[in-house]
C-alpha atoms as a PDB file:
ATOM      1  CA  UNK A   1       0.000   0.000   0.000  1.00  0.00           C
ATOM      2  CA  UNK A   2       2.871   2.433   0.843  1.00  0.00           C
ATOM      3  CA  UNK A   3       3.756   2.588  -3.193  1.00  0.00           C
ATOM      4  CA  UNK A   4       7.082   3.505  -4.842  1.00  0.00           C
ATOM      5  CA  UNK A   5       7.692   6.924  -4.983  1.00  0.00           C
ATOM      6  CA  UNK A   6       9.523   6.434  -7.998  1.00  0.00           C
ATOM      7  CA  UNK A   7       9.414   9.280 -10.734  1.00  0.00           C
ATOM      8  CA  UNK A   8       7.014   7.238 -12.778  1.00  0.00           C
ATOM      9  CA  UNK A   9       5.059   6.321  -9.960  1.00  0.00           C
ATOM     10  CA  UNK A  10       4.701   9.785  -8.875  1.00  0.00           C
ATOM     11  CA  UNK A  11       4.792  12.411 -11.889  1.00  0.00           C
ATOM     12  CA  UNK A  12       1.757  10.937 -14.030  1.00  0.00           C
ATOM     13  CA  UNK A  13      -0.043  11.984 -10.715  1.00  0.00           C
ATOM     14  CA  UNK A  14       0.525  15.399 -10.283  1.00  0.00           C
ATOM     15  CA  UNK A  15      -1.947  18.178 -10.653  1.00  0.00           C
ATOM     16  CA  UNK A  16      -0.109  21.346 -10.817  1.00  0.00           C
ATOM     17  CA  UNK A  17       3.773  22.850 -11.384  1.00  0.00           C
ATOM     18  CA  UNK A  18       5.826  21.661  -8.590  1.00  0.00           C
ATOM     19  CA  UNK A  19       7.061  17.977  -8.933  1.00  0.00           C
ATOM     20  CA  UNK A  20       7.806  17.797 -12.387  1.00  0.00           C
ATOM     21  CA  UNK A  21      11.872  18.240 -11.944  1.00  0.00           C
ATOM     22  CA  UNK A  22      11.658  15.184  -9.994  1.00  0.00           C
ATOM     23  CA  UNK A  23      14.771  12.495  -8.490  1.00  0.00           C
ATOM     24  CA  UNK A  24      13.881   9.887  -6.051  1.00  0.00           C
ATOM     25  CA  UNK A  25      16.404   8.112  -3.948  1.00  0.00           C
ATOM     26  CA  UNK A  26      16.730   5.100  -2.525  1.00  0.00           C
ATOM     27  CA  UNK A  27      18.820   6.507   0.936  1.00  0.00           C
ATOM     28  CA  UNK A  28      20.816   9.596   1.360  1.00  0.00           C
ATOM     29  CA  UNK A  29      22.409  11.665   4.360  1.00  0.00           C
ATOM     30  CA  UNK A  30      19.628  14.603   3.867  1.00  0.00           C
ATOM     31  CA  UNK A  31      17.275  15.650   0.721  1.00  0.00           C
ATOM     32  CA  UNK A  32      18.529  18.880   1.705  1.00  0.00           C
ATOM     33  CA  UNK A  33      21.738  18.346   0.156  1.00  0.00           C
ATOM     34  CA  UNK A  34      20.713  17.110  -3.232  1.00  0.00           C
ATOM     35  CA  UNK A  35      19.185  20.007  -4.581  1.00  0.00           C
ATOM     36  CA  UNK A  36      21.337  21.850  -7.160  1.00  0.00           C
ATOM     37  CA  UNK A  37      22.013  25.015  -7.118  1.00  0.00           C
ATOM     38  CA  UNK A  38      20.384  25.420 -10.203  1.00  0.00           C
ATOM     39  CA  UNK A  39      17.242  23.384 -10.033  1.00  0.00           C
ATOM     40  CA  UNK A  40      13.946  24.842 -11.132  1.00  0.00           C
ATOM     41  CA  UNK A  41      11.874  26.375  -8.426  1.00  0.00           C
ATOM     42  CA  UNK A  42       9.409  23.672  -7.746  1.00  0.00           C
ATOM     43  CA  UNK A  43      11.997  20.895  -7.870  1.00  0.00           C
ATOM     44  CA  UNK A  44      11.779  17.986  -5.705  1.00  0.00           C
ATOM     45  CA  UNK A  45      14.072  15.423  -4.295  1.00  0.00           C
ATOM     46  CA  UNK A  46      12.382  12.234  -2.404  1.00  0.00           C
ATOM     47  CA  UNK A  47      14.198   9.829  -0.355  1.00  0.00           C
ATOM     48  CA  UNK A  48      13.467   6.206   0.847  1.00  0.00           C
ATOM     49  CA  UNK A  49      15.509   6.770   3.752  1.00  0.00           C
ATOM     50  CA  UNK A  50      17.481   9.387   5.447  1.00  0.00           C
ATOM     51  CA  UNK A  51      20.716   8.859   7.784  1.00  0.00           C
ATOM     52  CA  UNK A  52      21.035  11.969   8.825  1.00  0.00           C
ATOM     53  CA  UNK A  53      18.176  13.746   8.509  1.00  0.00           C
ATOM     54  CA  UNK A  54      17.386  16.988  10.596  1.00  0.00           C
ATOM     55  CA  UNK A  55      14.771  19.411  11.897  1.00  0.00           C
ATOM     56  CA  UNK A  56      15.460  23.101  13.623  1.00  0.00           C
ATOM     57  CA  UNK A  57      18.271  23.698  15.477  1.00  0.00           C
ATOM     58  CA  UNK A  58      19.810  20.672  14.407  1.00  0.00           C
ATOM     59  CA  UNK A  59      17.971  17.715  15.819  1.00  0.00           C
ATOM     60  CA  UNK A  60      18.074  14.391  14.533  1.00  0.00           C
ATOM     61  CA  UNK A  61      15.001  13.199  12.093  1.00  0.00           C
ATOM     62  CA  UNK A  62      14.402   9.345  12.335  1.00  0.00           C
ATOM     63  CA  UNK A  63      12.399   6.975  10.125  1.00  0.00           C
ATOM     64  CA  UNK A  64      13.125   3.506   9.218  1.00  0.00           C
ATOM     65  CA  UNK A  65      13.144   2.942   5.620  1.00  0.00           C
ATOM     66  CA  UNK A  66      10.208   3.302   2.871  1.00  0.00           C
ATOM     67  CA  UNK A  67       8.243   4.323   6.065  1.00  0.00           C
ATOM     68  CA  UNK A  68       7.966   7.936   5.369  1.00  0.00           C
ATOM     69  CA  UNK A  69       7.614  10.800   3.118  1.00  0.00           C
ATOM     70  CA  UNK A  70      11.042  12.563   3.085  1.00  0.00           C
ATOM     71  CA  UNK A  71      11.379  15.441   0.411  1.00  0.00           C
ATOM     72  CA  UNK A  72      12.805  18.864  -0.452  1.00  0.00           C
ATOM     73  CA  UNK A  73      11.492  21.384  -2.765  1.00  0.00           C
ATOM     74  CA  UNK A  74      13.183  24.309  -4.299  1.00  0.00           C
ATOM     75  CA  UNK A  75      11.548  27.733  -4.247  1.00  0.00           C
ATOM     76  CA  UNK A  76      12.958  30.461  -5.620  1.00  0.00           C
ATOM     77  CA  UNK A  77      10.752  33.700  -3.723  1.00  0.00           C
ATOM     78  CA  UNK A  78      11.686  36.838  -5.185  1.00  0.00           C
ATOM     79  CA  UNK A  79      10.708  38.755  -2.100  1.00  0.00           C
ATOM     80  CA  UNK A  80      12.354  40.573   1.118  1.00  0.00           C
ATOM     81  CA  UNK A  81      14.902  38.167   2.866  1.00  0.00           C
ATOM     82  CA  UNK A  82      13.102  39.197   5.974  1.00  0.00           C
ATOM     83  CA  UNK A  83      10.063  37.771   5.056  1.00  0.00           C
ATOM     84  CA  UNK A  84      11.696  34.869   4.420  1.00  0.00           C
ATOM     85  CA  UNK A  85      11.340  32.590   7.300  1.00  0.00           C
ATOM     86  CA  UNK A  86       7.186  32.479   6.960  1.00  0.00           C
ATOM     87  CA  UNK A  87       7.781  29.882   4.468  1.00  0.00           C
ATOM     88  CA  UNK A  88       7.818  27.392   7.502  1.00  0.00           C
ATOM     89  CA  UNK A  89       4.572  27.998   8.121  1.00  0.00           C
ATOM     90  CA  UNK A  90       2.881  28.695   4.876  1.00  0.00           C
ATOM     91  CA  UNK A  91       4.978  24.567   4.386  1.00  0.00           C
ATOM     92  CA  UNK A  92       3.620  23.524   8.105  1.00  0.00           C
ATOM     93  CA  UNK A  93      -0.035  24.633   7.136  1.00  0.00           C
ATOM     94  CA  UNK A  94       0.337  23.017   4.132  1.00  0.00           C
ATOM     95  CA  UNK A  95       1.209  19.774   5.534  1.00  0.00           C
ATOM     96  CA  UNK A  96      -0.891  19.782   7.819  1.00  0.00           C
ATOM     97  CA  UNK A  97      -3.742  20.091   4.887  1.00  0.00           C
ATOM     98  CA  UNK A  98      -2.112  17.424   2.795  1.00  0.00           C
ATOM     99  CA  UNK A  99      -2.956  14.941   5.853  1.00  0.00           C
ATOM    100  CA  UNK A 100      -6.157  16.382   6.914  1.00  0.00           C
ATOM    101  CA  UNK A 101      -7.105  15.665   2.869  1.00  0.00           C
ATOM    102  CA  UNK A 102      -5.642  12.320   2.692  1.00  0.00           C
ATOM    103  CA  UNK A 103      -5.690  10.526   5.788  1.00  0.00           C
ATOM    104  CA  UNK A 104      -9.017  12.451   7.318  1.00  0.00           C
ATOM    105  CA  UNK A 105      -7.387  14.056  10.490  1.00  0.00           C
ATOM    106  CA  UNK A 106      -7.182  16.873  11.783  1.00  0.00           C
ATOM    107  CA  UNK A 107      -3.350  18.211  12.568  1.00  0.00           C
ATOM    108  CA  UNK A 108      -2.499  21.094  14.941  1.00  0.00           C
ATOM    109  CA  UNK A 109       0.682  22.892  14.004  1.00  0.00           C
ATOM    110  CA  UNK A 110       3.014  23.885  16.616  1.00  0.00           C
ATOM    111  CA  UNK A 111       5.590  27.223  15.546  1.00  0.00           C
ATOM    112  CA  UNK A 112       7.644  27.659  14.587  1.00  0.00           C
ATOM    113  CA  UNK A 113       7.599  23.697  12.458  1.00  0.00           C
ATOM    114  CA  UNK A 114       6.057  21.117  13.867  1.00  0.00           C
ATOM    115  CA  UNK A 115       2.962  19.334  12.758  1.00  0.00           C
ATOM    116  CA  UNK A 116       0.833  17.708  15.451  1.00  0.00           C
ATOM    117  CA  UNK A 117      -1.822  14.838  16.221  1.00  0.00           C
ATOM    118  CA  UNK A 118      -2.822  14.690  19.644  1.00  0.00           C
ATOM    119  CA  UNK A 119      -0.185  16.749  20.670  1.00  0.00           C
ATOM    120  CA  UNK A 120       2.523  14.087  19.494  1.00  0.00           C
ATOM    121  CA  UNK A 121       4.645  15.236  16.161  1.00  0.00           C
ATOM    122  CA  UNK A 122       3.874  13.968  13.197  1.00  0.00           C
ATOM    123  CA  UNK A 123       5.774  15.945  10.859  1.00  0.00           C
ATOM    124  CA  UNK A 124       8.362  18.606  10.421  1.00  0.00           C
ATOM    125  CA  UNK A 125       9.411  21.163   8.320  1.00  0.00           C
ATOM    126  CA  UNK A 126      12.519  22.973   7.741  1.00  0.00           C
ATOM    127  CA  UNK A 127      13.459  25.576   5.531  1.00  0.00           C
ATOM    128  CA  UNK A 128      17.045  26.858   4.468  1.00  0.00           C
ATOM    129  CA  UNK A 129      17.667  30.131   2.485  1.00  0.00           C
ATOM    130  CA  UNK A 130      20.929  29.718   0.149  1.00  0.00           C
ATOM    131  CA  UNK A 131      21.397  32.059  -1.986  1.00  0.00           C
ATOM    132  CA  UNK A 132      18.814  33.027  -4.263  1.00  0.00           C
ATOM    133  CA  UNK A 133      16.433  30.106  -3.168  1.00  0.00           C
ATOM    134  CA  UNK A 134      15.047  28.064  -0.247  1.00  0.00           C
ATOM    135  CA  UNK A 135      15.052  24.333   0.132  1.00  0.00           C
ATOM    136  CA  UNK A 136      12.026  23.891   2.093  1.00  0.00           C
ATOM    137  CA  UNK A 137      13.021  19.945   3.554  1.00  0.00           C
ATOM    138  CA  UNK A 138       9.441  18.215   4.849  1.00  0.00           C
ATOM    139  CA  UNK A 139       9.483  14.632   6.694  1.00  0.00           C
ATOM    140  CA  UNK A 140       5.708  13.060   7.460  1.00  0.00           C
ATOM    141  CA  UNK A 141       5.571   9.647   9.593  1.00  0.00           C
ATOM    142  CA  UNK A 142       3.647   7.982   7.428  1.00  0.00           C
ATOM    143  CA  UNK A 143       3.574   3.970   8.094  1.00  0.00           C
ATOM    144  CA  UNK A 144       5.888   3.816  11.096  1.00  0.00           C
ATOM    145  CA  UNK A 145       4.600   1.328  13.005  1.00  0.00           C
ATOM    146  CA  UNK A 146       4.514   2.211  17.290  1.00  0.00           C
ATOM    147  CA  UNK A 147       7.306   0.214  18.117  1.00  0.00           C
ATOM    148  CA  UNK A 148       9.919   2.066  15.843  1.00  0.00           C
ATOM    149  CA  UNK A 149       8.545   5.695  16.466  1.00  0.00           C
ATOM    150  CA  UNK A 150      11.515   7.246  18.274  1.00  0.00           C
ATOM    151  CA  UNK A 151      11.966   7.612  21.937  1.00  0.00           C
ATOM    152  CA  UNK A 152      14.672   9.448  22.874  1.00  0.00           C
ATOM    153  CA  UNK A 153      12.947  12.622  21.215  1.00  0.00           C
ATOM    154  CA  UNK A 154      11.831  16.105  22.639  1.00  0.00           C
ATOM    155  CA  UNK A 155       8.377  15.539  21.321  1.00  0.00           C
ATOM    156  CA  UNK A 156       6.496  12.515  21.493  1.00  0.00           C
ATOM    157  CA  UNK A 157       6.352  11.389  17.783  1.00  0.00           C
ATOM    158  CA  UNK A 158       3.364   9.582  15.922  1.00  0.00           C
ATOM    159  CA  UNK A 159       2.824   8.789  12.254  1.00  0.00           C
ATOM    160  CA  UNK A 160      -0.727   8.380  10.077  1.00  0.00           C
ATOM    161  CA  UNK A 161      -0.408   4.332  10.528  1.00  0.00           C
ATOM    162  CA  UNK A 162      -0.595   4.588  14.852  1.00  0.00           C
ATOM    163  CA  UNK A 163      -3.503   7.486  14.452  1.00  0.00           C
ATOM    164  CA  UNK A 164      -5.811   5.954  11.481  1.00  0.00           C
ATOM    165  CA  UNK A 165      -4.853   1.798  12.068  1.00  0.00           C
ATOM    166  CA  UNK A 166      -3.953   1.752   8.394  1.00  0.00           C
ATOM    167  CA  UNK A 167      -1.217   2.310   6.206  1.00  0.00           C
ATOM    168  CA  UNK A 168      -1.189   5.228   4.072  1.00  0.00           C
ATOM    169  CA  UNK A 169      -0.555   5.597   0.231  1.00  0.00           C
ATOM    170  CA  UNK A 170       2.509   7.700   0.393  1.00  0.00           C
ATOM    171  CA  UNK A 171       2.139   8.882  -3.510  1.00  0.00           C
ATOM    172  CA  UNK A 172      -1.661   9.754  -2.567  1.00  0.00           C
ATOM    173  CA  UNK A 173       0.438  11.675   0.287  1.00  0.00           C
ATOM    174  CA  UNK A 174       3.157  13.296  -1.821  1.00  0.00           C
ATOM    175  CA  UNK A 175       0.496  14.322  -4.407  1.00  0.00           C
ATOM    176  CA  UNK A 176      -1.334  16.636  -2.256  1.00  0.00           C
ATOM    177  CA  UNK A 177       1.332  17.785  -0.475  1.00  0.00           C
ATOM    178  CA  UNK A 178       2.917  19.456  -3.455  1.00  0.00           C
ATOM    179  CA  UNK A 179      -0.404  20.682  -4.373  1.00  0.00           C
ATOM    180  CA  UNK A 180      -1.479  22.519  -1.140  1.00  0.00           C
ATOM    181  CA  UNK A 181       1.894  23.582  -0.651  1.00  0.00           C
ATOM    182  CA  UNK A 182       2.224  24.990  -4.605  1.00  0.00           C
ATOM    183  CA  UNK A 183      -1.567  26.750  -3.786  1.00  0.00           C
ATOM    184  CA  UNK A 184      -0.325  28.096  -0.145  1.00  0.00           C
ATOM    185  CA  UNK A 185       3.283  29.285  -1.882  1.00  0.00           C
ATOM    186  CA  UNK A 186       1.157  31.147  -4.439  1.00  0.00           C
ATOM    187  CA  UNK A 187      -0.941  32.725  -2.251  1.00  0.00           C
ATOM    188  CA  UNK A 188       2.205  33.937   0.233  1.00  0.00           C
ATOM    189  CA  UNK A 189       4.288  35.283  -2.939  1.00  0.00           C
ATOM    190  CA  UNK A 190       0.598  36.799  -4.308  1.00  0.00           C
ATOM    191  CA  UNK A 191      -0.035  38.876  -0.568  1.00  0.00           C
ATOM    192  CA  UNK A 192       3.701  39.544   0.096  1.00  0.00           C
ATOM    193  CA  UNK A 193       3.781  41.625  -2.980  1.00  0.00           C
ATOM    194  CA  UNK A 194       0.820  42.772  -2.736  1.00  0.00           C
END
């Protein structure tokens, strides 16, 4: 049920702009670090597994592999750098959406990054500014079973599989992430100029 997230799995799929410059990895350190410099905004990198992983202020991310949805996008905001770090939020809310839409519950966020069920973290988000672009990094527990949710955490964690008692089709997942978070984007760029 999880599904590849494979390019060809993935891109047919897609319903607006952001997705279609598109690698997926089997494992890598971070998606952070695979973006080029020179990627299209609206470039994504997946991963099957991350080893080093990390949210804010450096803390570890965990997930055991082809569990979770682990991706980066590139934006490219041509707007104030000061307004810059509301893109973890318009990303959170986003998120949050994506697994209100697919999974039919009802996430809290926490701020700055942190998306909630119950009060326990099911998600992250972390955005970097680098030069003339941000790689906005997002990690969902999707079908981490309870015993291999992380302990030694500052947040309780979660993921859909413990909260709905089924797995959860991480394409279906990926799909409307990118959209709500292409629509949300949009609408920040739209009212920051504005």
């Amino acid at each position: 049920m999880s599904g590849s997230l494979a390019r060809e799995d993935v891109q047919p799929r897609l319903r607006g702009r952001f997705g279609h410059q598109y690698e997926y990895v089997e494992s890598t350190p971070s998606t952070q670090l695979l973006l080029a410099a020179n990627a299209h905004e609206g470039a994504v990198v997946v991963a099957g597994e991350q080893t080093e992983g990390r949210g804010r202020l450096g803390r570890r991310w965990l997930a055991p592999p082809g569990t979770s949805l682990l991706c980066s996008v590139q934006l490219r905001p041509e707007i104030a750098g000061e307004r810059l770090p509301e893109l973890t939020g318009v990303a959170a809310r986003a998120c949050a959406e994506a697994i209100e839409a697919v999974a039919g519950l009802a996430p809290e966020l926490k701020f700055p990054n942190d998306v909630l069920l119950g009060g326990r973290k099911v998600a992250g988000v972390l955005a970097e500014a680098r030069e003339d672009r941000v790689v906005l990094g997002i990690g969902i527990n999707v079908n981490v079973p309870d015993a291999q949710l992380p302990l030694d955490v500052e947040r309780p964690a979660t993921s859909l599989l413990v909260e709905t008692s089924r797995e959860t089709d991480r394409v279906e997942l990926l799909v409307e992430l990118l959209d709500q978070l292409e629509r949300a984007y949009d609408a920040w760029i739209s009212g920051a100029r504005g």
